[in-house]
N, C-alpha and C. Protein backbone atom coordinates (compact mmCIF):
# COMPACT_ATOMS: atom_id res chain seq x y z
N UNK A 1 137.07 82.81 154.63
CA UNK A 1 136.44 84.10 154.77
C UNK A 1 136.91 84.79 156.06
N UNK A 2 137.00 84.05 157.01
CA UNK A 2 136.94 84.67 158.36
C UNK A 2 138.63 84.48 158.50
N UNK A 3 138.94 84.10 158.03
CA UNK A 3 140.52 84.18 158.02
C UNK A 3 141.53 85.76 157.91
N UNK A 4 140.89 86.10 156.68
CA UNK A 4 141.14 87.18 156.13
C UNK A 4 140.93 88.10 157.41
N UNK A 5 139.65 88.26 158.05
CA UNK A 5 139.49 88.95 159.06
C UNK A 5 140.66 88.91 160.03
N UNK A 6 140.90 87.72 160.45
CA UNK A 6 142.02 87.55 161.66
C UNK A 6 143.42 88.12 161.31
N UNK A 7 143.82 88.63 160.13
CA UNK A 7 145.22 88.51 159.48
C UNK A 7 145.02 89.98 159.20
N UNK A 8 143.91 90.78 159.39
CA UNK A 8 144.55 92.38 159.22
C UNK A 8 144.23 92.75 160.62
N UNK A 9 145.50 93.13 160.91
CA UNK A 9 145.61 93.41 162.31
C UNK A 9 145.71 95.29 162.39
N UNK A 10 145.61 96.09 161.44
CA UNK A 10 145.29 96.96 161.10
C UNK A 10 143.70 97.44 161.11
N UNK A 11 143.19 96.21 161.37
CA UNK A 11 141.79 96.48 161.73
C UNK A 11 141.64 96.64 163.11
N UNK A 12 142.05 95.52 163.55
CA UNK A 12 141.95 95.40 165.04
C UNK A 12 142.31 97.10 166.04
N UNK A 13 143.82 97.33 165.35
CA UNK A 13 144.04 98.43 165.76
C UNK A 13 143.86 99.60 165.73
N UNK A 14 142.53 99.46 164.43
CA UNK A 14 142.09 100.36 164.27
C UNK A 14 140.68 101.11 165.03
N UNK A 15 140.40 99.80 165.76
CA UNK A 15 139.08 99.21 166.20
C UNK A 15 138.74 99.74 168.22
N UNK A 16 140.51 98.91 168.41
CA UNK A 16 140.55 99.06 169.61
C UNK A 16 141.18 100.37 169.77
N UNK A 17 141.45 101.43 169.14
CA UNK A 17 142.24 102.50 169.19
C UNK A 17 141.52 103.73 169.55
N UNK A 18 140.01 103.65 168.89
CA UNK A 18 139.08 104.67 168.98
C UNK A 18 138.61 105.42 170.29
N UNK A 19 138.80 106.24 170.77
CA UNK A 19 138.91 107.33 171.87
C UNK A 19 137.98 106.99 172.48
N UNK A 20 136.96 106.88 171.74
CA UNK A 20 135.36 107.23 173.04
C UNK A 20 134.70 105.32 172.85
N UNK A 21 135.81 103.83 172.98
CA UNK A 21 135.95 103.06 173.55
C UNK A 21 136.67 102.97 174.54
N UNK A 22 135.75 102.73 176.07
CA UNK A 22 136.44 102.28 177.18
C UNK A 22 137.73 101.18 176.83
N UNK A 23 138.58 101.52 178.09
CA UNK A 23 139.70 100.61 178.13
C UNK A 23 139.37 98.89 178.49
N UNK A 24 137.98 98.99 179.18
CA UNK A 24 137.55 97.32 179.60
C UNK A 24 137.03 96.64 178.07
N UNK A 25 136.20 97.36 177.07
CA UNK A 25 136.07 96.92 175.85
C UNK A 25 137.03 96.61 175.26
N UNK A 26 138.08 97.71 174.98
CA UNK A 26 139.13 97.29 174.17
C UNK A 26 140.01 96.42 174.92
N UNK A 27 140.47 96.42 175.48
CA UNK A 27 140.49 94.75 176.39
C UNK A 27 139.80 93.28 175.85
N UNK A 28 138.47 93.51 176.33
CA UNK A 28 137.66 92.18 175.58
C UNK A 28 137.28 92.44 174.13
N UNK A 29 137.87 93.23 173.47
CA UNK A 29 138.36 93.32 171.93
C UNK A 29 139.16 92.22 171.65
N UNK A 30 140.34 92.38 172.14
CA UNK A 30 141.46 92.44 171.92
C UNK A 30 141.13 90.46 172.61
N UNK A 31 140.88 89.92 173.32
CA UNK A 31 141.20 88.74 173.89
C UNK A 31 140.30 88.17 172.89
N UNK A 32 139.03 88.95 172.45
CA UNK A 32 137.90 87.95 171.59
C UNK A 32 138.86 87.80 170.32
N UNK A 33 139.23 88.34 169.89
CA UNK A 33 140.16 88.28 168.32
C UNK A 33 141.61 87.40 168.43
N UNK A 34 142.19 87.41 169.86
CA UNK A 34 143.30 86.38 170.19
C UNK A 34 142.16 84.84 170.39
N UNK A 35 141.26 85.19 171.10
CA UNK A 35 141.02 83.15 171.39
C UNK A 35 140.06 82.65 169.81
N UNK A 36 140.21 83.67 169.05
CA UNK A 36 139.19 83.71 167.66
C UNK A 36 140.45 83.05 166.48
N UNK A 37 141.60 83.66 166.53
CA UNK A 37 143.10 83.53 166.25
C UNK A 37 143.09 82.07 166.52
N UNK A 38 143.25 82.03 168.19
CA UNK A 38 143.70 80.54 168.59
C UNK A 38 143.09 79.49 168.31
N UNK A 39 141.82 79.50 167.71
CA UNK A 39 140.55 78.52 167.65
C UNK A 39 140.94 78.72 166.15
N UNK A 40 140.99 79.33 165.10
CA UNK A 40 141.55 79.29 164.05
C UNK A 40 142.49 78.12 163.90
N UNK A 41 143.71 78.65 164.31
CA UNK A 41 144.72 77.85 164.25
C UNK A 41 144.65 76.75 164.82
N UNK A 42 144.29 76.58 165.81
CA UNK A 42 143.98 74.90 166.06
C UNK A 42 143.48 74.17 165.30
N UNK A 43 142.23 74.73 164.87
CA UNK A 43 141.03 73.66 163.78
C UNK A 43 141.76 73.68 162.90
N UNK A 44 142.55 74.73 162.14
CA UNK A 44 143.43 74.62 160.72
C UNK A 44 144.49 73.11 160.84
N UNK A 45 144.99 73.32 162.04
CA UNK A 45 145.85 73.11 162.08
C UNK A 45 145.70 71.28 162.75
N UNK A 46 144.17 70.81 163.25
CA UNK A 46 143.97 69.58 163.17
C UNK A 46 143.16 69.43 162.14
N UNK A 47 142.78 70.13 161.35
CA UNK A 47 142.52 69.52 159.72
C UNK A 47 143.77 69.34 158.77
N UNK A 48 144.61 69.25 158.93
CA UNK A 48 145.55 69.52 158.04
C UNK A 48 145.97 68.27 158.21
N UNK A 49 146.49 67.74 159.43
CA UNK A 49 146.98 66.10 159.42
C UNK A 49 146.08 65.14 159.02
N UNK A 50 144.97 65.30 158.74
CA UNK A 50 144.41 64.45 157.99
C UNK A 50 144.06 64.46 156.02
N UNK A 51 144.71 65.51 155.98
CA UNK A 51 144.65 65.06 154.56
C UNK A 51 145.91 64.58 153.83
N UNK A 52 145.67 63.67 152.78
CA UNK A 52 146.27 62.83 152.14
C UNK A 52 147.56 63.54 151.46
N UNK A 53 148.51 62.79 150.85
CA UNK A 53 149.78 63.21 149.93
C UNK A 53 148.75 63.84 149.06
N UNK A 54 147.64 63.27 148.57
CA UNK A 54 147.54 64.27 146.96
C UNK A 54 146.82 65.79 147.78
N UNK A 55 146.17 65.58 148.53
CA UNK A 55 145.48 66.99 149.00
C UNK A 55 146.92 67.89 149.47
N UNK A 56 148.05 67.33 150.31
CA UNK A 56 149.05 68.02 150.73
C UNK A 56 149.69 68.76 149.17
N UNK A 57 150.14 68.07 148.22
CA UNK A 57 150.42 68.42 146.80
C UNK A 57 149.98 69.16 146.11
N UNK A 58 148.57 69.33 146.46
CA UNK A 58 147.39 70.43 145.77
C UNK A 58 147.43 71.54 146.29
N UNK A 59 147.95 71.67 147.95
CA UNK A 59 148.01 73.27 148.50
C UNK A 59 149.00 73.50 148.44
N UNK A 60 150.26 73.23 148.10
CA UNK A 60 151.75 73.07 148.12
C UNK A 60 152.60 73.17 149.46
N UNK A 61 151.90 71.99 150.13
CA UNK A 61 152.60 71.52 151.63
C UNK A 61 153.16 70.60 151.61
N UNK A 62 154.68 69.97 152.15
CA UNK A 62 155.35 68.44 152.14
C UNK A 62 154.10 67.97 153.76
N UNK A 63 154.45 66.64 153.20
CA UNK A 63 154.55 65.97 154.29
C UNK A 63 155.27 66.48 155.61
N UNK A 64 156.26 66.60 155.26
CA UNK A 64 156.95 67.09 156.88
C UNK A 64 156.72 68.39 156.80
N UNK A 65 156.69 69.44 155.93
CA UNK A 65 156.14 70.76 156.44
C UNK A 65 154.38 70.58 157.15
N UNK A 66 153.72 69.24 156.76
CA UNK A 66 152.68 69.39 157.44
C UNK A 66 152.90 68.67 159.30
N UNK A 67 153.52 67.63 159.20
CA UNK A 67 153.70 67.19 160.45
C UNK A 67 154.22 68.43 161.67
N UNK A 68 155.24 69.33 160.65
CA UNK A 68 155.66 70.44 162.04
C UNK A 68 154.70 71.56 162.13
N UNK A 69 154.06 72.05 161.06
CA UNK A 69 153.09 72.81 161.27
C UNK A 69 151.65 72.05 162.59
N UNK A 70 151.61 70.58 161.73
CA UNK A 70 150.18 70.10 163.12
C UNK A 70 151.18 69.72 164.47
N UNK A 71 152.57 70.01 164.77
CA UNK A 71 153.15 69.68 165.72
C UNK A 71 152.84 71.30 166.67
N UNK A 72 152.80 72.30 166.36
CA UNK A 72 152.99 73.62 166.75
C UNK A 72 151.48 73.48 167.86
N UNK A 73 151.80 74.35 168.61
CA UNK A 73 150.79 74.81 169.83
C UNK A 73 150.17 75.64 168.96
N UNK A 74 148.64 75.79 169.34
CA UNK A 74 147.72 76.99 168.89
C UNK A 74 148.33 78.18 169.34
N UNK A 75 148.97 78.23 170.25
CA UNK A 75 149.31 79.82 169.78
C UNK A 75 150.43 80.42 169.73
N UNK A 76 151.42 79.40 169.28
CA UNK A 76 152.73 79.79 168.26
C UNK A 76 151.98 80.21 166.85
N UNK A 77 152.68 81.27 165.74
CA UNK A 77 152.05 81.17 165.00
C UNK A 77 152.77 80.51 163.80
């Protein structure tokens, strides 16, 4: 659910763009939706090494596309 949110970035910019928001808000806009991003991708991304060949098979991930994906820093994307 909340995924979807993080991935239109057309929102964001639509959000932080608005005239009569100060520049210090859109600022802590903008960092709450990056460490929201980064906390995403981390948890995704240490749930993922733990599931099995058949769960990897069911989302259509290899094995080694999962090892380099849980190898990546949270905030490479």
């Amino acid at each position: 659910m909340h995924a979807s949110i993080l991935t239109d970035h057309a929102d964001l910019a639509q959000l932080t763009a608005r005239r009569d928001m100060p520049v210090l808000a859109q600022v802590a806009v903008r960092a709450a939706y990056l460490i929201t991003l980064w906390s995403l991708r981390h948890n995704t991304r240490k749930q993922l090494q733990w599931l099995n060949p058949k769960q990897l098979e069911d989302i259509g991930i290899s094995h080694r596309d999962a090892l380099i994906e849980c190898s990546k820093p949270f905030w490479r994307p």
